[in-house]
Protein backbone atom coordinates (compact mmCIF):
# COMPACT_ATOMS: atom_id res chain seq x y z
CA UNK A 1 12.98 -31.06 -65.54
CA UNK A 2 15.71 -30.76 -62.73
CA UNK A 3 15.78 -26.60 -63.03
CA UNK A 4 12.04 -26.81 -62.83
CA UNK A 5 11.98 -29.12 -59.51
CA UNK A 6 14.42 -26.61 -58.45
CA UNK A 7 12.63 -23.55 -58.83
CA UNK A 8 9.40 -25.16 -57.43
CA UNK A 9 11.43 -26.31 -54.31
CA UNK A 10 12.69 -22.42 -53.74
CA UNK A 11 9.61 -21.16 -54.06
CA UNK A 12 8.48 -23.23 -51.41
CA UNK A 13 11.15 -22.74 -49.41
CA UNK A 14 10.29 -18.81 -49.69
CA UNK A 15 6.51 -18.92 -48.79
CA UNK A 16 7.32 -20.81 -45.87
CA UNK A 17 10.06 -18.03 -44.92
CA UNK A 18 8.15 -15.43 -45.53
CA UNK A 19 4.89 -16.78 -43.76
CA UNK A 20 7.16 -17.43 -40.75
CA UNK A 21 8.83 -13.84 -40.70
CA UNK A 22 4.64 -12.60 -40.94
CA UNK A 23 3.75 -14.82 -37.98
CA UNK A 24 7.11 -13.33 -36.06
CA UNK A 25 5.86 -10.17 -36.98
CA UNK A 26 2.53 -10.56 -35.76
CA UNK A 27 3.75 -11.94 -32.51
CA UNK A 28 5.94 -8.50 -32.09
CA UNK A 29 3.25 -6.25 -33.00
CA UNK A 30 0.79 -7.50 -30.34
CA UNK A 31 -0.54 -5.54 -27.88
CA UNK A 32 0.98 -6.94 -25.05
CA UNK A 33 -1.77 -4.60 -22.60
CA UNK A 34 -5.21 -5.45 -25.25
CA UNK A 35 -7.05 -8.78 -25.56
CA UNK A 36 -7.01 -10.19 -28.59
CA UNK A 37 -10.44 -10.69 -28.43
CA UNK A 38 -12.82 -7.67 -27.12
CA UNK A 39 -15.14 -7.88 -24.10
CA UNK A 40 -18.31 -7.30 -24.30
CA UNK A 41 -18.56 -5.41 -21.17
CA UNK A 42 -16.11 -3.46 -21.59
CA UNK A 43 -17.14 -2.57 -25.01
CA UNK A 44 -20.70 -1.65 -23.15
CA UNK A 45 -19.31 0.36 -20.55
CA UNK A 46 -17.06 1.95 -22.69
CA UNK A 47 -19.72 2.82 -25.61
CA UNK A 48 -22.06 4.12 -22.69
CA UNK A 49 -19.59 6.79 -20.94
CA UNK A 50 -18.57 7.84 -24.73
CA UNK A 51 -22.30 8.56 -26.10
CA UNK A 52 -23.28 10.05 -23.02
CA UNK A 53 -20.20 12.43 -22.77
CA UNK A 54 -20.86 13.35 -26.59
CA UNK A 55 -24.57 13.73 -25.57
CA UNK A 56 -24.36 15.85 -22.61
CA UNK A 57 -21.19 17.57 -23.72
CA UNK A 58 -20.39 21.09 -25.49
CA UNK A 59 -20.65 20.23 -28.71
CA UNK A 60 -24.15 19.19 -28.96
CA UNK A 61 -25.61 20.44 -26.21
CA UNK A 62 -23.85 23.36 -24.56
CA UNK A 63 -22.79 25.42 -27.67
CA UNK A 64 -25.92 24.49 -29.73
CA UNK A 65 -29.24 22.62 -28.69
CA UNK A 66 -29.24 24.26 -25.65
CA UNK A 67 -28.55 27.44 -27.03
CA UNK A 68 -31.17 26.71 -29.45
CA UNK A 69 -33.70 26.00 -27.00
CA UNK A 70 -33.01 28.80 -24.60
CA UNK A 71 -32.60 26.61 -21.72
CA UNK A 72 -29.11 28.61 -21.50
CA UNK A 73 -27.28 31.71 -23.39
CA UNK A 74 -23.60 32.35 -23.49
CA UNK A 75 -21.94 35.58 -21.80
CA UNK A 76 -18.48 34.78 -23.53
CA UNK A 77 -17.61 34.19 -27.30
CA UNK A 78 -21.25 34.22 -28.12
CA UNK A 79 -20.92 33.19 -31.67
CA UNK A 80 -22.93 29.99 -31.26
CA UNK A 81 -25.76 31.73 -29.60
CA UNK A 82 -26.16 34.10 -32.57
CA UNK A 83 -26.02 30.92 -35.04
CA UNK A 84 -22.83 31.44 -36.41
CA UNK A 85 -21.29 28.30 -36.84
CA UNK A 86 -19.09 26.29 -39.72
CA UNK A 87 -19.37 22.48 -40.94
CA UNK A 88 -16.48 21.84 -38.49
CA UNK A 89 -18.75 23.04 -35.32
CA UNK A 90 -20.97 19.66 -35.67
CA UNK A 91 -18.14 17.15 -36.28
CA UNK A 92 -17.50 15.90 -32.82
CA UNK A 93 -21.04 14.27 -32.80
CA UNK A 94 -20.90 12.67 -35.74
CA UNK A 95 -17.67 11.28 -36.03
CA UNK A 96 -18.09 9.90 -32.52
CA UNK A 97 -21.58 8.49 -32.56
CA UNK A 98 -20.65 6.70 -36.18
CA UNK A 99 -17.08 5.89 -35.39
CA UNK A 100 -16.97 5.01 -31.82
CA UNK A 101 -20.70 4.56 -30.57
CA UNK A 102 -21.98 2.77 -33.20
CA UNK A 103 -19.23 0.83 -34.22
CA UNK A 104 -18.71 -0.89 -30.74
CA UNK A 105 -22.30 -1.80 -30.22
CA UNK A 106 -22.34 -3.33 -33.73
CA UNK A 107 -19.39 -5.58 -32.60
CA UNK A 108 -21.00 -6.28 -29.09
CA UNK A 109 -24.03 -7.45 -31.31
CA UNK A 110 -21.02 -9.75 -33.15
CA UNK A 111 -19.79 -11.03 -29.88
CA UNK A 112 -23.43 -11.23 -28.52
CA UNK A 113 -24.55 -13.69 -31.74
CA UNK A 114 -21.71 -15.84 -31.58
CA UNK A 115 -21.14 -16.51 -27.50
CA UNK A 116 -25.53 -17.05 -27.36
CA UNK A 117 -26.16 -14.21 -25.33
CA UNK A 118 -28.90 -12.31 -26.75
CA UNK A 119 -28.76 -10.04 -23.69
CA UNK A 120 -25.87 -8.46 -24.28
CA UNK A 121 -27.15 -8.24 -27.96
CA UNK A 122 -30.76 -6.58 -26.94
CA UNK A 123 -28.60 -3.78 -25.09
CA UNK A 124 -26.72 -2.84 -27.85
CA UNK A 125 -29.50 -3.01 -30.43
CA UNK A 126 -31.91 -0.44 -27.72
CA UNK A 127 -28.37 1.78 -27.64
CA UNK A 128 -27.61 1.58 -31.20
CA UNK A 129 -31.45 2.87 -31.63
CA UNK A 130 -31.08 5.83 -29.21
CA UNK A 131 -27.71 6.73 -30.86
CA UNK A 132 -29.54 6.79 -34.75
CA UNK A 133 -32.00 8.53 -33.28
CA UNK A 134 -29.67 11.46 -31.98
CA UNK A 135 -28.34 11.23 -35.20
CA UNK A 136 -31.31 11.71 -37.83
CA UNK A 137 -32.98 14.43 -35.07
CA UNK A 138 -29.74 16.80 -35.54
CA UNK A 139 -28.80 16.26 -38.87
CA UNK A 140 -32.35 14.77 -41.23
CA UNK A 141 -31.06 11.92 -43.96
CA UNK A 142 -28.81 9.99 -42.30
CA UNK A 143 -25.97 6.38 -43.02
CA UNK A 144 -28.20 4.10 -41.56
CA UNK A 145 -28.67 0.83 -42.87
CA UNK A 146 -24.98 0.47 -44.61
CA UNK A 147 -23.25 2.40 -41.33
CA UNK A 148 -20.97 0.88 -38.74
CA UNK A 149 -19.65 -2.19 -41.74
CA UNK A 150 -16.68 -0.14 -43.18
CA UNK A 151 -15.51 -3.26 -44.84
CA UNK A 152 -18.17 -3.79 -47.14
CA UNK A 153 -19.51 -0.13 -47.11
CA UNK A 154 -16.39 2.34 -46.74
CA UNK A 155 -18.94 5.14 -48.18
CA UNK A 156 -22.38 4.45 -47.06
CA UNK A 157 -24.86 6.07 -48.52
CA UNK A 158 -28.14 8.10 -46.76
CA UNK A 159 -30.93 6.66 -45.57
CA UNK A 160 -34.32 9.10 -45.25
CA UNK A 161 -35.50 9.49 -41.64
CA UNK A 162 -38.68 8.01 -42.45
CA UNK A 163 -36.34 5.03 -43.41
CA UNK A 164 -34.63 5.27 -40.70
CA UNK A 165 -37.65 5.76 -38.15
CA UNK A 166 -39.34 2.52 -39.63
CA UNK A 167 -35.92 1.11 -38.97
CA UNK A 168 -35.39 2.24 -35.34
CA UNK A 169 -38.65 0.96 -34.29
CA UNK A 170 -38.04 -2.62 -35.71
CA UNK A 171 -34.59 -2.51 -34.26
CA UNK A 172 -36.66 -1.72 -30.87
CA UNK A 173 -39.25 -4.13 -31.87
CA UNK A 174 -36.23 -7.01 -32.09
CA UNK A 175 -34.27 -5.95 -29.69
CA UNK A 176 -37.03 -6.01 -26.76
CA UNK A 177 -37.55 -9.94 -28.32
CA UNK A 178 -34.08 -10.56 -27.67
CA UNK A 179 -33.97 -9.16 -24.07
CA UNK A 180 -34.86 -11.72 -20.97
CA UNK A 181 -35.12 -11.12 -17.69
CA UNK A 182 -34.52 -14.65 -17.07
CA UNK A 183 -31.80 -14.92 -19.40
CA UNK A 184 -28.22 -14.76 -18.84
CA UNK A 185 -26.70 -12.10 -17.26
CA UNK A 186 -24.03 -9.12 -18.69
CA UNK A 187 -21.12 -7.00 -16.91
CA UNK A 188 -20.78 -3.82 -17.93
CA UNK A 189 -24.11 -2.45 -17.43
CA UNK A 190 -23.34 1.25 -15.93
CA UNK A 191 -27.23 2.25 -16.57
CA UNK A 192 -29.06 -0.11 -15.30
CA UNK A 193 -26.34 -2.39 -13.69
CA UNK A 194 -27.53 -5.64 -15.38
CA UNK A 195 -31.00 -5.66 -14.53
CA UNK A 196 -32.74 -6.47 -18.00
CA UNK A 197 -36.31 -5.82 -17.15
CA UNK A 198 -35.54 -2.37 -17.19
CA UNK A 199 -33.78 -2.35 -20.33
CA UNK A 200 -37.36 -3.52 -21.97
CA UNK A 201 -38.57 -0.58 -20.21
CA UNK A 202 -36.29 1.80 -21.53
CA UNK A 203 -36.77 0.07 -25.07
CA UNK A 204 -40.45 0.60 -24.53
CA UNK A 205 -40.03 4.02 -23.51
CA UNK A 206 -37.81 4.72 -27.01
CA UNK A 207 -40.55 3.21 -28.88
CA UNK A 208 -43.02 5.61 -27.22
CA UNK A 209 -40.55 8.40 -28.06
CA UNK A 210 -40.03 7.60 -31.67
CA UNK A 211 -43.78 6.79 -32.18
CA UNK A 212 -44.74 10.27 -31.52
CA UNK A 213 -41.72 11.43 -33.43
CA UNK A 214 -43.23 10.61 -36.46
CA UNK A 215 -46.89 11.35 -35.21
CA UNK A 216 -47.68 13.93 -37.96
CA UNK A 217 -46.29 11.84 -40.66
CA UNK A 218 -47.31 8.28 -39.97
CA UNK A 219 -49.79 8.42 -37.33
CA UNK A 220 -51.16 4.31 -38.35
CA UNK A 221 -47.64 3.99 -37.75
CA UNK A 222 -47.29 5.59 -34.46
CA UNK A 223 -50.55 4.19 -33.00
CA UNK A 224 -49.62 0.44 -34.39
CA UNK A 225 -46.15 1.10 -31.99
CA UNK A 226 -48.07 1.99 -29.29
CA UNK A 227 -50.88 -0.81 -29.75
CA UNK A 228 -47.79 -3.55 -29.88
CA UNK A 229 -46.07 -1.97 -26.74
CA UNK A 230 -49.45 -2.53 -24.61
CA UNK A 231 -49.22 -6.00 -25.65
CA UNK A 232 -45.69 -6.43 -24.28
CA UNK A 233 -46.36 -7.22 -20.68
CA UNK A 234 -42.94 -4.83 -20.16
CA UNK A 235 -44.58 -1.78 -20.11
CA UNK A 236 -42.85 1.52 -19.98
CA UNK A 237 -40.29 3.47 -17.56
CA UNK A 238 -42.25 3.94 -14.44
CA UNK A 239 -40.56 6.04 -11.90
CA UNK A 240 -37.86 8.43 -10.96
CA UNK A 241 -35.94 5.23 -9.95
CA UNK A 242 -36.32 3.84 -13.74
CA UNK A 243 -34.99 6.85 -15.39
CA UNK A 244 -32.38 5.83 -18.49
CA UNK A 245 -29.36 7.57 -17.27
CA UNK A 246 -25.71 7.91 -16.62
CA UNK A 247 -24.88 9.02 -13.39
CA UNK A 248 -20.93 10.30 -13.25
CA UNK A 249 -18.36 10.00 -10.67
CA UNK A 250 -15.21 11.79 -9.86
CA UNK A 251 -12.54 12.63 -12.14
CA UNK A 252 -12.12 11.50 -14.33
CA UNK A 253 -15.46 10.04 -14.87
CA UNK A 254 -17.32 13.71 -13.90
CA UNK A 255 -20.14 15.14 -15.95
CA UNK A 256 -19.31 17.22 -19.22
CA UNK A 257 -20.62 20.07 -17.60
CA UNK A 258 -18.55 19.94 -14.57
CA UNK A 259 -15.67 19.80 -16.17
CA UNK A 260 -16.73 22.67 -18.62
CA UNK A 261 -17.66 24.95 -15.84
CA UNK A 262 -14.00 24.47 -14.02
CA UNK A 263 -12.51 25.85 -17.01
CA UNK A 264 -14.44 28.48 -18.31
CA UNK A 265 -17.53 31.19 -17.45
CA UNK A 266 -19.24 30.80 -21.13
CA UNK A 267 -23.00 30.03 -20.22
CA UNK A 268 -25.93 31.83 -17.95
CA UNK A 269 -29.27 30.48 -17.79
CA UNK A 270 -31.22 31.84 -20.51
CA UNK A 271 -33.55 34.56 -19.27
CA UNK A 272 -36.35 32.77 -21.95
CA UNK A 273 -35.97 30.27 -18.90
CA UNK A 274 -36.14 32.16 -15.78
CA UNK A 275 -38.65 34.66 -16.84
CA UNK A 276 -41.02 31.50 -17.29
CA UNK A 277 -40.27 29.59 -14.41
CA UNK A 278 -40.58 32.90 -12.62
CA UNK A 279 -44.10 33.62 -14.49
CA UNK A 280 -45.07 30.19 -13.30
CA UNK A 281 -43.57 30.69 -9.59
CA UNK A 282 -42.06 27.18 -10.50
CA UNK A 283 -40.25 26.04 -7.66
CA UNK A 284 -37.49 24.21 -9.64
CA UNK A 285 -36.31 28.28 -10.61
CA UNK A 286 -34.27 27.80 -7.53
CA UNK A 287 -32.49 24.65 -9.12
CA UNK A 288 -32.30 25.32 -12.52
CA UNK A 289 -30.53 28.34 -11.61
CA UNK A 290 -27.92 30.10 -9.24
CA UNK A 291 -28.75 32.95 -7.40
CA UNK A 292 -26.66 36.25 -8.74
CA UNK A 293 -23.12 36.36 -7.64
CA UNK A 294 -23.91 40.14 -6.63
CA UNK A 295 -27.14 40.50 -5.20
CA UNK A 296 -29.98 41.48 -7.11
CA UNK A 297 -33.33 42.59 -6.89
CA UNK A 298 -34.80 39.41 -8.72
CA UNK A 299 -32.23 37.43 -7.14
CA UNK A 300 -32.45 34.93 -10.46
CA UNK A 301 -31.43 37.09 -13.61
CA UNK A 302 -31.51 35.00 -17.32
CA UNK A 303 -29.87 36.46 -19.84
CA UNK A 304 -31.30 37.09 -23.21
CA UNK A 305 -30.13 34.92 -26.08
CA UNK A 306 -27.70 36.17 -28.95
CA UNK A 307 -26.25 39.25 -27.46
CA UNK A 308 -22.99 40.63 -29.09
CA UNK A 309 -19.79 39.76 -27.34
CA UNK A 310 -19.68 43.56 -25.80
CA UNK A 311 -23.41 43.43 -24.66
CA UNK A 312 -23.30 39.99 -22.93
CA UNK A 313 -19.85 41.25 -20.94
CA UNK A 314 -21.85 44.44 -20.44
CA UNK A 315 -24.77 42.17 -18.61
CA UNK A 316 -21.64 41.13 -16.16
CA UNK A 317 -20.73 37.80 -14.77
CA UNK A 318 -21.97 38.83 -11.25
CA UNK A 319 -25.38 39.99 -11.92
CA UNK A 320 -26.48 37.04 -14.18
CA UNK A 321 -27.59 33.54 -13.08
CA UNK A 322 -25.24 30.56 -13.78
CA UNK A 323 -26.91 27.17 -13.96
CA UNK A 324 -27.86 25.64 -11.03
CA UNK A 325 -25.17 23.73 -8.61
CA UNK A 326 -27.25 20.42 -9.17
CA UNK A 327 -25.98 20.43 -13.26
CA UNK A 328 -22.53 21.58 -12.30
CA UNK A 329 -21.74 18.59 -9.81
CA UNK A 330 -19.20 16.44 -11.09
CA UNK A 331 -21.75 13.32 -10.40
CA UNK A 332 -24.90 15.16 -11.89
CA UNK A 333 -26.53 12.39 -14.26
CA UNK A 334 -26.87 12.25 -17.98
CA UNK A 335 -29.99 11.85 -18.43
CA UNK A 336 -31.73 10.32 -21.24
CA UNK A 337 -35.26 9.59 -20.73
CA UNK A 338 -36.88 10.27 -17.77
CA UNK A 339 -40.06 8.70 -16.05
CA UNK A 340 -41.54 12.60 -16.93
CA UNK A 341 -40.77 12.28 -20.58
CA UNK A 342 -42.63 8.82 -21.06
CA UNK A 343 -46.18 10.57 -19.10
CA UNK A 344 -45.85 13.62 -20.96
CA UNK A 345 -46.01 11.49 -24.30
CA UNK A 346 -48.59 9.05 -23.30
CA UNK A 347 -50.46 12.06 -22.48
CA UNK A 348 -50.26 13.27 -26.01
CA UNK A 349 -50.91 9.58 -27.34
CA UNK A 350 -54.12 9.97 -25.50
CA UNK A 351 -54.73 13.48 -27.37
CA UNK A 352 -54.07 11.91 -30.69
CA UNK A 353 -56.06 8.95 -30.19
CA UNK A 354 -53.72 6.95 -30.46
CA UNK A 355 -54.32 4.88 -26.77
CA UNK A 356 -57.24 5.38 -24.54
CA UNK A 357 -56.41 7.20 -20.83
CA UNK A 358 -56.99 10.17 -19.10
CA UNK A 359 -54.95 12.49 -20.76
CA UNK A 360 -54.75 15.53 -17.89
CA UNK A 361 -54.44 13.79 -15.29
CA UNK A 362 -51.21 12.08 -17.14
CA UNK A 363 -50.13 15.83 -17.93
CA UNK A 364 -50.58 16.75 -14.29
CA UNK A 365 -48.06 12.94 -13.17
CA UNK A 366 -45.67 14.28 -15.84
CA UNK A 367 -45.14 17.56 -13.96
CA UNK A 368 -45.31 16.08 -10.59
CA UNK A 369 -42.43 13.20 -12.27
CA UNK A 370 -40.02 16.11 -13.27
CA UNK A 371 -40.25 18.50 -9.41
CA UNK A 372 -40.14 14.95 -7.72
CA UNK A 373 -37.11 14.09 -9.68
CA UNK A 374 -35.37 17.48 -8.10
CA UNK A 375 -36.76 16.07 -4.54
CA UNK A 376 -39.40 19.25 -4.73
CA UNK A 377 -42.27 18.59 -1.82
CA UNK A 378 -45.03 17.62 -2.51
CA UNK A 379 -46.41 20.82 -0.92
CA UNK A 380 -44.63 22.53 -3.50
CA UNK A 381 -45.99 20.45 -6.02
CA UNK A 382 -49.50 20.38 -4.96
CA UNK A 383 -49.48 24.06 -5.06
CA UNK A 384 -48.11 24.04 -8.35
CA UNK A 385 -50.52 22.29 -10.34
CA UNK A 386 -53.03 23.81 -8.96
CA UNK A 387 -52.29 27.11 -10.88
CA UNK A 388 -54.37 27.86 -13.70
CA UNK A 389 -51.50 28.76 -15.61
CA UNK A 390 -50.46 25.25 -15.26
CA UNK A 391 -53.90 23.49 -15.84
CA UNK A 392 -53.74 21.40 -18.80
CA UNK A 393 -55.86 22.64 -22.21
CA UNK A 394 -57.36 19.54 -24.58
CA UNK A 395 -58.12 21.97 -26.93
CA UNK A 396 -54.70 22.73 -27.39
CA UNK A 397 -52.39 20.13 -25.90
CA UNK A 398 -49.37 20.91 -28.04
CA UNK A 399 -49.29 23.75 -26.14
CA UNK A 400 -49.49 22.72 -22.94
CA UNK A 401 -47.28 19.73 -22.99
CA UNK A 402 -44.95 21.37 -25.57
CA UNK A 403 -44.26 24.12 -22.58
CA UNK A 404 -44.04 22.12 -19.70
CA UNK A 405 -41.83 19.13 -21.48
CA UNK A 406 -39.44 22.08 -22.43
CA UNK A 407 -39.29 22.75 -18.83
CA UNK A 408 -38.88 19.62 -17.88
CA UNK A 409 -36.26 18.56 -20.50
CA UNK A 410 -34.23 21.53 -19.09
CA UNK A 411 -29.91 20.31 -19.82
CA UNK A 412 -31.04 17.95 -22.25
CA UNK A 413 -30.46 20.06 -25.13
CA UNK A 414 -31.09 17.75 -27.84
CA UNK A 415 -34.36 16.07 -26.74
CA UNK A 416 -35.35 19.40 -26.22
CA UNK A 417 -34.42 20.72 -29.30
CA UNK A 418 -36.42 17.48 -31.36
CA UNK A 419 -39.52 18.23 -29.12
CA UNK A 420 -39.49 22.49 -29.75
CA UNK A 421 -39.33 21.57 -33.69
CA UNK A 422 -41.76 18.82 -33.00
CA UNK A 423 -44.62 20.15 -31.01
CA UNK A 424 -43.85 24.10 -32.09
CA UNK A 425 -44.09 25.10 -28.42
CA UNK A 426 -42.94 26.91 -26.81
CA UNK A 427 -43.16 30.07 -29.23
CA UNK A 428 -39.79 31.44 -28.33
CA UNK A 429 -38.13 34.83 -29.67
CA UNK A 430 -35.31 34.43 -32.17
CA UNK A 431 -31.59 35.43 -30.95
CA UNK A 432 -31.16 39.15 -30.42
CA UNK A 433 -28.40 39.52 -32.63
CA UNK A 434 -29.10 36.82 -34.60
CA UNK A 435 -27.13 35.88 -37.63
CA UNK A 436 -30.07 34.07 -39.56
CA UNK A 437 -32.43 36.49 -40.15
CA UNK A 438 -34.99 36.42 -37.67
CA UNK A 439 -35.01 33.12 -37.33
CA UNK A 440 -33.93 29.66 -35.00
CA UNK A 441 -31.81 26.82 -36.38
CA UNK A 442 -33.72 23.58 -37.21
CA UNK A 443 -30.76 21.04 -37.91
CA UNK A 444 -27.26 20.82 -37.22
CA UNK A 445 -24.93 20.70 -40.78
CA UNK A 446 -23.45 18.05 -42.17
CA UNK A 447 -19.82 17.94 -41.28
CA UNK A 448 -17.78 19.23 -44.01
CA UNK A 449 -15.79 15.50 -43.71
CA UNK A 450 -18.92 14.23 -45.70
CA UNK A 451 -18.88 16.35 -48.15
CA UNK A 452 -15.04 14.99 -48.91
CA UNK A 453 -14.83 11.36 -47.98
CA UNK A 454 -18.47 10.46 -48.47
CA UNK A 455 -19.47 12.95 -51.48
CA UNK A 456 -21.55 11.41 -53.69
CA UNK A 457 -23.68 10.04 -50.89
CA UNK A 458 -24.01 13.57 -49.32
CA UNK A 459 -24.67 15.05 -52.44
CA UNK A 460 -27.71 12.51 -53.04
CA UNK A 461 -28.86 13.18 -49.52
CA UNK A 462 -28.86 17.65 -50.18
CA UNK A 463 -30.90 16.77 -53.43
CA UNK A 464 -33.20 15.14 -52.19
CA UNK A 465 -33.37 16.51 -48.38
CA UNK A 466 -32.48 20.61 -49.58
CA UNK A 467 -29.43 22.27 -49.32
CA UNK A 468 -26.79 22.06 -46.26
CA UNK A 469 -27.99 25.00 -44.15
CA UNK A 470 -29.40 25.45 -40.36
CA UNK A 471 -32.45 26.45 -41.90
CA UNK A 472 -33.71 23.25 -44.02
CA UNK A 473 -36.64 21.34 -42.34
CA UNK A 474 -36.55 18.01 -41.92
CA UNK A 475 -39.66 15.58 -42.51
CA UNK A 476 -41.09 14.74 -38.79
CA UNK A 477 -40.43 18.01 -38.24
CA UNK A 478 -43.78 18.75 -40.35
CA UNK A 479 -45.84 22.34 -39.25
């Protein structure tokens, strides 16, 4: 009985020693320069600059949407504008939308739930929306409602976008209950610098988006969204002053683009671009693009999409158009959905049927939104829209807002890109020296990190989506 006392007491005598040495430990390993505890607002700011820098950057926008689109081509290394490209080229958005983006507003909404303030928690939810959203436009099937809990869903498996649309739009449905203007306040807010009411615009304006997202698939659906937001005394985004947006400061806070353009020459406007703006004698030609380094006879020269290496250096630096000053400024915003954007689509709500309203004369505030956003006169503007050219056709209003939102979503190359598959306008010309047979990329790949940490998931999501190429359509995008 004595040697069994004794062992008992040494045992006990060696869990307290070695809990002691783990809280010493502990102690040493701490972060002497990190709370303990994360902020909220910094967490917000932080998950802001870090979406928007993804969103605007190269990876996603300079090197593909945009290329996509023909907003821009490349005159250097013009692999990506001929749609060559490797699992490893569309990594950088997913890995930082999942692990940074996504997992910081999911512990804001944490924080958010057990501090009371549903503010902070109604911000995250409308950014955690937008960030899904950028997510199941470039890629289709999607971690949705398992992603950003690693510790009880280390491989989570694919959700289908109409899953994950009927998600967003009851995260956006929640998340614009949560938000009040009379609420408590939040730091942090570099969008709209606290001010809530125009969160439950912008949440309102996402809603809009995403209900015409999934217009040809689940129009009850779409026109239910729309019928609930004109209940919600919120309304939408409703001016140039409203606009959902990042706007940069100096280094090192500058615009992606800035900083891209001080280190290399790899993009000209696209002449898809300029020869339209120019067929339209659309006064934002002059913004959208620099005049030629070496005068020219045009003085604005695009240049075509998907040349060989050798023929884009033949087109020379000097005698093409680089994108206009205003994108290049280190402070140029990040836009993400702009007062234009919301009239264009409640112009095509009223084409669908889905609200009642005058849908040209909406058409015709959407254009007027987008010059007045680039401080065009209204001279300017007025002369504009009175062009037939530019007159708006019922008949056929894919068309005509499908061409003028592409102009107007001009740097935002994946908006753009989810629109162009969307409304199938405009008809644009595949890459010259394309690499995928006549034809335009409709999805970004799956990183080839899924197909090794996450495989059975990703396999699931290829059977039932089709097969891991640029060419596979996904469901909204349905025509």
């Amino acid at each position: 009985m004595k040697i069994n006392i004794r062992h008992i007491s040494s045992l006990f005598l060696l869990l307290s020693l070695t809990t002691s040495c783990k809280d010493e430990l502990a102690k040493i390993n701490q972060n002497q320069n990190e709370a303990e505890t994360p902020q909220p607002s910094y967490l917000l700011t932080s998950t802001i600059k870090t979406t928007a820098d993804s969103y605007w950057g190269v990876s996603n926008n300079l090197a593909s949407s945009l290329l996509f689109v023909q907003h821009w081509a490349r005159i250097q290394y013009t692999d990506p504008d001929r749609y060559i490209f490797t699992n490893n080229d569309f990594n950088e958005g997913w890995s930082t939308w999942y692990s940074k983006s996504i997992n910081q507003l999911k512990i804001i909404q944490k924080l958010a739930s057990s501090t009371g303030n549903d503010n902070y928690k109604g911000v995250a939810l409308v950014l955690q929306s937008w960030v899904f959203s950028l997510l199941t436009d470039a890629y289709g099937e999607i971690p949705y409602s398992e992603a950003g809990d690693i510790d009880k869903f280390l491989t989570p498996r694919y959700d289908t976008q109409e899953t994950v649309y009927k998600g967003l739009l009851n995260d956006l449905k929640n998340a614009q209950s949560l938000l009040n203007a009379d609420g408590e306040a939040i730091q942090g807010d570099i969008i709209y610098g606290g001010k809530i009411i125009n969160w439950k615009q912008f949440a309102n304006s996402l809603r809009l988006r995403f209900a015409l997202r999934i217009a040809d698939r689940l129009p009850d659906l779409a026109k239910t969204t729309l019928q609930e937001v004109a209940v919600e005394a919120s309304g939408y985004i409703k001016s140039n002053d409203e606009i959902a947006q990042l706007v940069y400061r100096d280094a090192p806070y500058r615009n992606p683009v800035s900083s891209s353009f001080e280190a290399r020459e790899d993009y000209r406007v696209s002449k898809t671009m300029v020869d339209k703006l120019r067929d339209l004698n659309d006064p934002r030609l002059s913004i959208y693009a620099d005049r030629t380094k070496t005068a020219t006879p045009q003085g604005y020269v695009g240049l075509p999409n998907g040349l060989t290496s050798s023929e884009a250096s033949n087109a020379g630096f000097d005698l093409t158009s680089r994108p206009g000053a205003y994108f290049r400024e280190p402070k140029a915003p990040a836009v993400i959905l702009s007062y234009s954007e919301v009239l264009f689509g409640l112009s095509e709500a009223v084409s669908r049927g889905f609200i009642t309203g005058d849908a040209a004369d909406l058409y015709q505030k959407a254009i007027r939104a987008s010059l007045d956003q680039y401080k065009v006169s209204n001279t300017l503007i007025d002369a504009y829209l009175r062009q037939p050219s530019v007159s708006f056709d019922p008949n056929n209003y894919k068309k005509s807002i499908g061409e003028q939102k592409w102009i107007a979503l001009y740097g935002q190359g994946l908006e753009a890109f989810a629109e162009w598959r969307r409304l199938d306008y405009p008809q644009l010309t595949p890459a010259k020296a394309g690499a995928l047979g006549g034809k335009i990329p409709i999805r970004f790949l799956y990183p080839g990190t899924e197909q090794s940490l996450n495989g059975a998931n990703y396999q699931e999501a290829i059977k039932n989506q089709g097969s891991n190429t640029l060419l596979t359509k996904l469901w909204f995008d349905k025509e």
